[in-house]
N, C-alpha and C. Protein backbone atom coordinates (compact mmCIF):
# COMPACT_ATOMS: atom_id res chain seq x y z
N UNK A 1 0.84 -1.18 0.00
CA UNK A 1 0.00 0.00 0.00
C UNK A 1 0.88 1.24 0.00
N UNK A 2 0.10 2.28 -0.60
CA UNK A 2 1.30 3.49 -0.77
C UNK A 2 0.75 4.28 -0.22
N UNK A 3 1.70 5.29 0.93
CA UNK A 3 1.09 6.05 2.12
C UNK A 3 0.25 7.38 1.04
N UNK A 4 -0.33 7.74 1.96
CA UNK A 4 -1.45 8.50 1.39
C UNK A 4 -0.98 9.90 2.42
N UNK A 5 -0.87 11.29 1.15
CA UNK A 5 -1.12 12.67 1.42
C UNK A 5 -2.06 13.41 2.24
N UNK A 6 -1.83 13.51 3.06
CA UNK A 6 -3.40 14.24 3.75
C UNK A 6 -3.54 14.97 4.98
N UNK A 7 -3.85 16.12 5.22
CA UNK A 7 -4.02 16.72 6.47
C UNK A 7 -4.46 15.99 7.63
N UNK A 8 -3.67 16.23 8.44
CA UNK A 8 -3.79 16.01 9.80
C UNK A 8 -5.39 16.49 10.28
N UNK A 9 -6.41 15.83 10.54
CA UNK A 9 -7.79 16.37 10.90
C UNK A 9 -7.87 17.07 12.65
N UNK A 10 -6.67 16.66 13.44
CA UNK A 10 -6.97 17.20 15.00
C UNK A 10 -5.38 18.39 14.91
N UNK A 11 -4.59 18.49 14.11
CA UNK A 11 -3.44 19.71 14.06
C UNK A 11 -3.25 20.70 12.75
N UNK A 12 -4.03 19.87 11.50
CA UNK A 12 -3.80 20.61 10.33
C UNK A 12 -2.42 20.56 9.67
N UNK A 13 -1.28 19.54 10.11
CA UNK A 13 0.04 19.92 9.19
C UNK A 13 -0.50 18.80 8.12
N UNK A 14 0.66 18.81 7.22
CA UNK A 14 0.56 17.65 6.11
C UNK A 14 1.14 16.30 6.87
N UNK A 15 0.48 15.34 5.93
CA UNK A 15 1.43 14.00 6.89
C UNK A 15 1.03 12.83 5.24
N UNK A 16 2.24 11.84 5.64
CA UNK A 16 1.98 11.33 4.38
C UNK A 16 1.68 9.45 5.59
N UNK A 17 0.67 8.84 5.34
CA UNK A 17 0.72 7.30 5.67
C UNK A 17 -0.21 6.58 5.52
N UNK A 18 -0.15 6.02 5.76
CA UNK A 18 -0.97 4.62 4.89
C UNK A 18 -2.55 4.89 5.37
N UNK A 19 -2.76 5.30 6.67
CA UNK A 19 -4.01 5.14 6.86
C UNK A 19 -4.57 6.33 6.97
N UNK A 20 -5.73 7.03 6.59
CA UNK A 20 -6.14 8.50 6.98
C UNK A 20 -6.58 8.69 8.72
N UNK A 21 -5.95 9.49 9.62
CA UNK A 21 -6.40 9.93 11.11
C UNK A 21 -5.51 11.02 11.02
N UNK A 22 -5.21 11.15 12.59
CA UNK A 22 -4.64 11.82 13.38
C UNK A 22 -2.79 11.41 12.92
N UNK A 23 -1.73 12.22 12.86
CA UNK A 23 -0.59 12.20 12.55
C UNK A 23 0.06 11.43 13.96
N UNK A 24 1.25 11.40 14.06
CA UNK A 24 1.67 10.19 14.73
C UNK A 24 2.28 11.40 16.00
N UNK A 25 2.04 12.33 16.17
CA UNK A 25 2.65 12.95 17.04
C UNK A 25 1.00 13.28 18.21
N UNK A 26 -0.36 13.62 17.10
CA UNK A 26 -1.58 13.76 17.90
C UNK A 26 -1.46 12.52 18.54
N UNK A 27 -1.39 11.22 17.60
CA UNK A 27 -1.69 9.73 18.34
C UNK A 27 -1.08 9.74 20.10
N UNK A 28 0.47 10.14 19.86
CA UNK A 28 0.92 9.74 20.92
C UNK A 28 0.04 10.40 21.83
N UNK A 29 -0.04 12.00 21.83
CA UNK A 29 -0.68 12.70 23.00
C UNK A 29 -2.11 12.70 23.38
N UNK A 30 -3.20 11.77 22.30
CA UNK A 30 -3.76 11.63 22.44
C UNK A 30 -3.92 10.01 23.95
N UNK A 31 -3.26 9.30 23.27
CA UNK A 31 -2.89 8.15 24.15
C UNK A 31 -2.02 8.33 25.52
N UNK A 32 -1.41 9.76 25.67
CA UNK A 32 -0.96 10.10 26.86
C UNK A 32 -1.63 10.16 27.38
N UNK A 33 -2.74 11.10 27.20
CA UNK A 33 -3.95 11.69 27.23
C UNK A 33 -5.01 11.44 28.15
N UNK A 34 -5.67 10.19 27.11
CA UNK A 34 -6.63 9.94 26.95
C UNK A 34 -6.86 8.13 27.27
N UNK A 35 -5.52 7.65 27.48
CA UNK A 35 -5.94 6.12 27.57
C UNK A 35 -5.95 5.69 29.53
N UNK A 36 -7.28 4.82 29.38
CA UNK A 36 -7.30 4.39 30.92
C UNK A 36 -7.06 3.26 31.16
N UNK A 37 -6.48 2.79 32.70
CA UNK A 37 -6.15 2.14 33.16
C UNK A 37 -7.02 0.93 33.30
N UNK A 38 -6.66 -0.36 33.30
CA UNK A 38 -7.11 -2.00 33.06
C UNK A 38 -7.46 -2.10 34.34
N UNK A 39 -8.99 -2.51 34.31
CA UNK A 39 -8.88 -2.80 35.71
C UNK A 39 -10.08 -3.98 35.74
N UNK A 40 -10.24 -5.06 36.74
CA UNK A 40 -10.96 -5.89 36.99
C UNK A 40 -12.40 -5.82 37.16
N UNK A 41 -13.35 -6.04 36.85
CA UNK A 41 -14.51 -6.54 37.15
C UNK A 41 -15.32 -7.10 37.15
N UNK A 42 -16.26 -7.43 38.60
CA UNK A 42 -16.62 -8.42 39.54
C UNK A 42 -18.35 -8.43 38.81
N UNK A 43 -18.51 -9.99 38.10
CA UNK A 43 -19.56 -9.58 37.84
C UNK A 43 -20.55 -10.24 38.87
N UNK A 44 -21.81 -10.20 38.95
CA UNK A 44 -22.63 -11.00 39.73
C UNK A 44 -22.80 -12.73 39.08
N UNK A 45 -23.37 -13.72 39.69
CA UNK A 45 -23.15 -14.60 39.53
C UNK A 45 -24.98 -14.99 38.89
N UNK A 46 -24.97 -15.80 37.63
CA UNK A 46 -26.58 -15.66 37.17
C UNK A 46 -27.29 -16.78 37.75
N UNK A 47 -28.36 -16.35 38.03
CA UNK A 47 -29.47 -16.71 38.78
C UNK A 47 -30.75 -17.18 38.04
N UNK A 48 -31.16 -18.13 37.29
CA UNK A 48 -32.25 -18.23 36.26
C UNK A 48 -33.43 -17.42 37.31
N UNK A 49 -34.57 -17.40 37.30
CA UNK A 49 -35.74 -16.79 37.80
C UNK A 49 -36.83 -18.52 38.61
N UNK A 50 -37.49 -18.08 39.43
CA UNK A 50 -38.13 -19.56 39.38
C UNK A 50 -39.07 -20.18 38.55
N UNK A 51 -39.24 -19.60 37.62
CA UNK A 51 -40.23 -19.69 36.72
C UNK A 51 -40.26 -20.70 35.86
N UNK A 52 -38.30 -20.71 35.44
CA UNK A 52 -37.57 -20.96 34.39
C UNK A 52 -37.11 -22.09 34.49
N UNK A 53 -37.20 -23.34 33.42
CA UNK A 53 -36.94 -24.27 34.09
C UNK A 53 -35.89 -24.86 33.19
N UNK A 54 -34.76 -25.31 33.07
CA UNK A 54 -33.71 -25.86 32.33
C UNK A 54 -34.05 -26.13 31.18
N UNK A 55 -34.60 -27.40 31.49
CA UNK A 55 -35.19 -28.03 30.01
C UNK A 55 -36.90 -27.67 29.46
N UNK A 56 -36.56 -26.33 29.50
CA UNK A 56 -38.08 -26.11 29.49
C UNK A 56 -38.76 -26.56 27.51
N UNK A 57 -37.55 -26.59 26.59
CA UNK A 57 -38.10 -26.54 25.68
C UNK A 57 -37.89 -27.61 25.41
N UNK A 58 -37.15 -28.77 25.89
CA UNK A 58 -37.38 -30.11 25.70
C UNK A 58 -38.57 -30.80 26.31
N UNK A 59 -39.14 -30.45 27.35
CA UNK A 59 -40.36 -30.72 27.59
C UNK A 59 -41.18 -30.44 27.25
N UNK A 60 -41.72 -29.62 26.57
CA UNK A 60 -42.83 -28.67 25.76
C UNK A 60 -43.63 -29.78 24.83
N UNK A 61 -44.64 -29.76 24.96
CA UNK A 61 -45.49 -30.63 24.36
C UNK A 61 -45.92 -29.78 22.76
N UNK A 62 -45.86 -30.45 22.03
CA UNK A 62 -46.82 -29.69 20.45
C UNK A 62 -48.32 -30.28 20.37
């Protein structure tokens, strides 16, 4: 692929690369920026309802 001519859309200089965005200097400061931290979470554990019964559609009569 051959980098591609094109204004920078978040600084306005010229930049020449393969993909059209942000130039490689917004990227970084954007990702200084703007990227958050990994963090764990605890989900609840599922609970069918009592209604609901496992094999409810193998039992189902036609």
């Amino acid at each position: 692929m051959e980098p591609l001519s094109f204004t920078c859309p978040r600084c306005s200089t010229d930049v020449n690369a393969r993909f059209y965005g942000p130039c490689d200097d917004c990227r970084t400061q954007l990702r200084a920026t703007l990227r958050g931290e990994a963090r764990e979470i605890e989900v609840a554990e599922y609970v069918p309802k009592m209604n609901v019964t496992p094999n409810a559609v193998a039992l189902k009569d036609d």
